[in-house]
Protein backbone atom coordinates (compact mmCIF):
# COMPACT_ATOMS: atom_id res chain seq x y z
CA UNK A 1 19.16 -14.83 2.66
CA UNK A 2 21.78 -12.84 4.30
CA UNK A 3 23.73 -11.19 1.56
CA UNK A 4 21.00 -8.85 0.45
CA UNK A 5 21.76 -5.24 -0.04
CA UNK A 6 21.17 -2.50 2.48
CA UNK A 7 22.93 1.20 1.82
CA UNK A 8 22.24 4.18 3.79
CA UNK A 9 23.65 7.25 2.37
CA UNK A 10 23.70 11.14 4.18
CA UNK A 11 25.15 13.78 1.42
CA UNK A 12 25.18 16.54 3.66
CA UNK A 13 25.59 18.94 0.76
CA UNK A 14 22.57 18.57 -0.60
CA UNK A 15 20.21 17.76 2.01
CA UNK A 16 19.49 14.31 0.56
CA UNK A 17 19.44 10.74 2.06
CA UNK A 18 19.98 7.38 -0.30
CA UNK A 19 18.79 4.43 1.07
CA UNK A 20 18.79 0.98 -1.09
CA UNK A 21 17.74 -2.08 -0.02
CA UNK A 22 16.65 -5.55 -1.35
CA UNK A 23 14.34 -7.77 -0.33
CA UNK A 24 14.04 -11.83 -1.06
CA UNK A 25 10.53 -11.37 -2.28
CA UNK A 26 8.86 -10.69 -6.04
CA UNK A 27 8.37 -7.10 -7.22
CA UNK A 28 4.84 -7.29 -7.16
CA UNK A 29 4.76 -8.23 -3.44
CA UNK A 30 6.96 -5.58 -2.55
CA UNK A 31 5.47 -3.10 -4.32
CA UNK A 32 2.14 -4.05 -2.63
CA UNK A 33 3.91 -3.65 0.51
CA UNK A 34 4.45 -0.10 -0.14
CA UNK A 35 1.61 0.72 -1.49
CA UNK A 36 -1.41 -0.76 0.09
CA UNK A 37 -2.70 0.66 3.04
CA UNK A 38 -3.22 -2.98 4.91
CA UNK A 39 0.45 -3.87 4.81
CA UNK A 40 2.15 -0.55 5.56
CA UNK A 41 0.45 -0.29 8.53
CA UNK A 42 2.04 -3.91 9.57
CA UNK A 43 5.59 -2.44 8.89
CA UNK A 44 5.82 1.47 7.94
CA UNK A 45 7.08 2.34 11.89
CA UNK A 46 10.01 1.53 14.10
CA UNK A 47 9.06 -1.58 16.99
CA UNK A 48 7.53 0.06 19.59
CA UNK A 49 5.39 2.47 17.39
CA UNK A 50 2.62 1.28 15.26
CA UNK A 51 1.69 2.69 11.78
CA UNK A 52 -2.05 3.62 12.07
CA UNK A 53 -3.53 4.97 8.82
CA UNK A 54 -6.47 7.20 9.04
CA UNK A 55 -7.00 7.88 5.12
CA UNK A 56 -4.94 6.55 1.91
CA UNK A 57 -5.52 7.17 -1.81
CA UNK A 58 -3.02 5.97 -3.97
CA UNK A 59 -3.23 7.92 -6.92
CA UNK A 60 -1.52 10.85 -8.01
CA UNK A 61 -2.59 14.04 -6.15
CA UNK A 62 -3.97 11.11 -3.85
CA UNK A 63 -2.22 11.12 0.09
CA UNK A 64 -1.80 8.79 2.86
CA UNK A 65 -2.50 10.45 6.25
CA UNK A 66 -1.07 8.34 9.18
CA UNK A 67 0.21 8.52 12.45
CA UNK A 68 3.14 6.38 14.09
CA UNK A 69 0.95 5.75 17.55
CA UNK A 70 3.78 5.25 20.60
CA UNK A 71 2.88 2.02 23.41
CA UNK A 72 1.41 5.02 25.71
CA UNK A 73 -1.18 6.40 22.70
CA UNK A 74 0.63 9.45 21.49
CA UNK A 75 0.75 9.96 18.13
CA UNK A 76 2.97 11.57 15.52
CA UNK A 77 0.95 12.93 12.27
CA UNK A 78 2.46 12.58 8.97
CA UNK A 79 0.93 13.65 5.79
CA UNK A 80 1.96 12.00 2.25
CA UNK A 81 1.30 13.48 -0.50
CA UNK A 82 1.43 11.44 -4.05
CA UNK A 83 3.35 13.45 -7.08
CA UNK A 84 3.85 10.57 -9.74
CA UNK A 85 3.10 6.76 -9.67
CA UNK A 86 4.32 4.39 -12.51
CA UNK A 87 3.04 1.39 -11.38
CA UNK A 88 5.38 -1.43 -10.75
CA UNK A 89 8.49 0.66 -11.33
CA UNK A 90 8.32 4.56 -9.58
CA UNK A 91 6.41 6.48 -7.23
CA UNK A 92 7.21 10.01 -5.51
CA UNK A 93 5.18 11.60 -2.84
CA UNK A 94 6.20 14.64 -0.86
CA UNK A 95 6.66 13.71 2.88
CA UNK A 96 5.56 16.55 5.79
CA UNK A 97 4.95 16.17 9.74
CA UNK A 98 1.28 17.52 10.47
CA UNK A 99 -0.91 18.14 13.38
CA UNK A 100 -3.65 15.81 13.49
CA UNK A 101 -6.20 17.90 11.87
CA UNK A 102 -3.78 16.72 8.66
CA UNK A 103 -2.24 20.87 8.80
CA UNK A 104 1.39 20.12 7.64
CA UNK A 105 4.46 21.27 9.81
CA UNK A 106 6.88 22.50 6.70
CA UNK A 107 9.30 21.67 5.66
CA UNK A 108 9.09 18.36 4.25
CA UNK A 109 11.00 16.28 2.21
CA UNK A 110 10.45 14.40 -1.52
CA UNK A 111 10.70 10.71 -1.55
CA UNK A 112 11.52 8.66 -4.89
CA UNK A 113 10.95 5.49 -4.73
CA UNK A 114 12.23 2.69 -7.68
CA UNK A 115 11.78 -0.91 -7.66
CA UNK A 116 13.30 -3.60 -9.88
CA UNK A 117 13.65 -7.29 -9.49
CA UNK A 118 16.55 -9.61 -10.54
CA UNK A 119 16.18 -13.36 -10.09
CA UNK A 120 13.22 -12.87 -7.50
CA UNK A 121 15.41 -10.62 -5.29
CA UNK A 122 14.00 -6.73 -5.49
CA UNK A 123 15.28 -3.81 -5.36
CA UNK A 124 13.54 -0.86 -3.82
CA UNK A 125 16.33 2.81 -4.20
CA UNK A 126 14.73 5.49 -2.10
CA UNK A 127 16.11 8.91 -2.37
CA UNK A 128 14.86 11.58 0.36
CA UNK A 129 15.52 15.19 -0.52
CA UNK A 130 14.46 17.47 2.35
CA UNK A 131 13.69 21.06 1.66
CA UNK A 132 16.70 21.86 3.95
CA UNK A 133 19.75 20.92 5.18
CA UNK A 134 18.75 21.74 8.79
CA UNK A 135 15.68 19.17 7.98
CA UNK A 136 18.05 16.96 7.37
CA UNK A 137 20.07 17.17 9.78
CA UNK A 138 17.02 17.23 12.45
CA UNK A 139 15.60 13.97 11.02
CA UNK A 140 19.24 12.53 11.19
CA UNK A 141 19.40 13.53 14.81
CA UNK A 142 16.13 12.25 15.82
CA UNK A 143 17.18 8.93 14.96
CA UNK A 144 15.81 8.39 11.41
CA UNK A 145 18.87 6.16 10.30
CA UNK A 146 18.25 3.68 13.09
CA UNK A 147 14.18 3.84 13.06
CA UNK A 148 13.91 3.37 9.11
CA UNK A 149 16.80 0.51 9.26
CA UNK A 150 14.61 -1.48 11.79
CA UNK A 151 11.19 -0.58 10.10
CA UNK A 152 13.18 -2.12 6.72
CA UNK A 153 14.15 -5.06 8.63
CA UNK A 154 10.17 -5.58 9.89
CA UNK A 155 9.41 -5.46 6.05
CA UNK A 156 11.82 -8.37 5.33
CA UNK A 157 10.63 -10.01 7.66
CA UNK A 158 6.85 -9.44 7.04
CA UNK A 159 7.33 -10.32 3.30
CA UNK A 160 8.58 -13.58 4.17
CA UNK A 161 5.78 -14.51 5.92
CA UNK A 162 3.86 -13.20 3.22
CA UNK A 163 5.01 -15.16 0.87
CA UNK A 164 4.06 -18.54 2.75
């Protein structure tokens, strides 16, 4: 399916980043996707990188401590920490680089997630807020648009095969 959604906004004024996307696949299974620790490691990094998660509790006050792991073995640290879950529908986490010893690198960012399906096509409507606009513009810089567009593409693509 071709015609499916995909929005990526920058509001520079407020430091935040909208991204909406669907995906040809049930809520449940893309809300799986996002939240269990076996499939976001198949998908939650841009192609070279590989999503390697070292702990994950999804619960609220629960994290997910992982590291994007480049084709030489370096790693990036990122620390996730869970704020609200409504299962099915919401979940927020606050989002912070850290060394590997899980110390975070403020400032972060907050990530709200929503999902909602329509006629087996779901909806997931992510909304970054960094803690500042230079954090923004950093992650901007660095290539975020690109990386999370082709990690979003690797979830399509996953959750098709998924579904076979």
């Amino acid at each position: 399916m071709n015609n499916l959604l995909f929005d990526f906004k920058v509001d520079q004024s407020t430091g935040t980043v909208v991204v909406e996307r669907e995906f040809d696949a049930a809520l449940s299974l893309v809300w799986d996707a996002f939240t269990k620790q076996e499939i976001l490691d198949q998908w939650w990094a841009p192609k070279p990188y590989e999503s390697r998660t070292k702990a994950m509790e999804f619960k609220v006050g629960g994290r997910r401590f992982y590291a994007m792991v480049s084709p030489e073995g370096n790693e990036m640290w990122q620390l996730q920490e869970y704020k609200s879950i409504t299962p099915k529908t919401n979940f927020k986490f606050f989002s912070v680089f850290a060394d590997k010893d899980e110390n975070p690198n403020l400032p972060g960012s907050d990530w709200d997630l929503n999902f909602s399906e329509q006629n087996g096509i779901t909806k997931v409507s992510i909304t970054i807020k960094n803690d500042s606009i230079e954090r923004m513009q950093r992650m901007i810089e660095m290539g975020f648009k690109e990386g999370f567009t082709m990690t979003l593409t690797y979830l399509s693509e996953l959750l098709s095969n998924l579904k076979k």
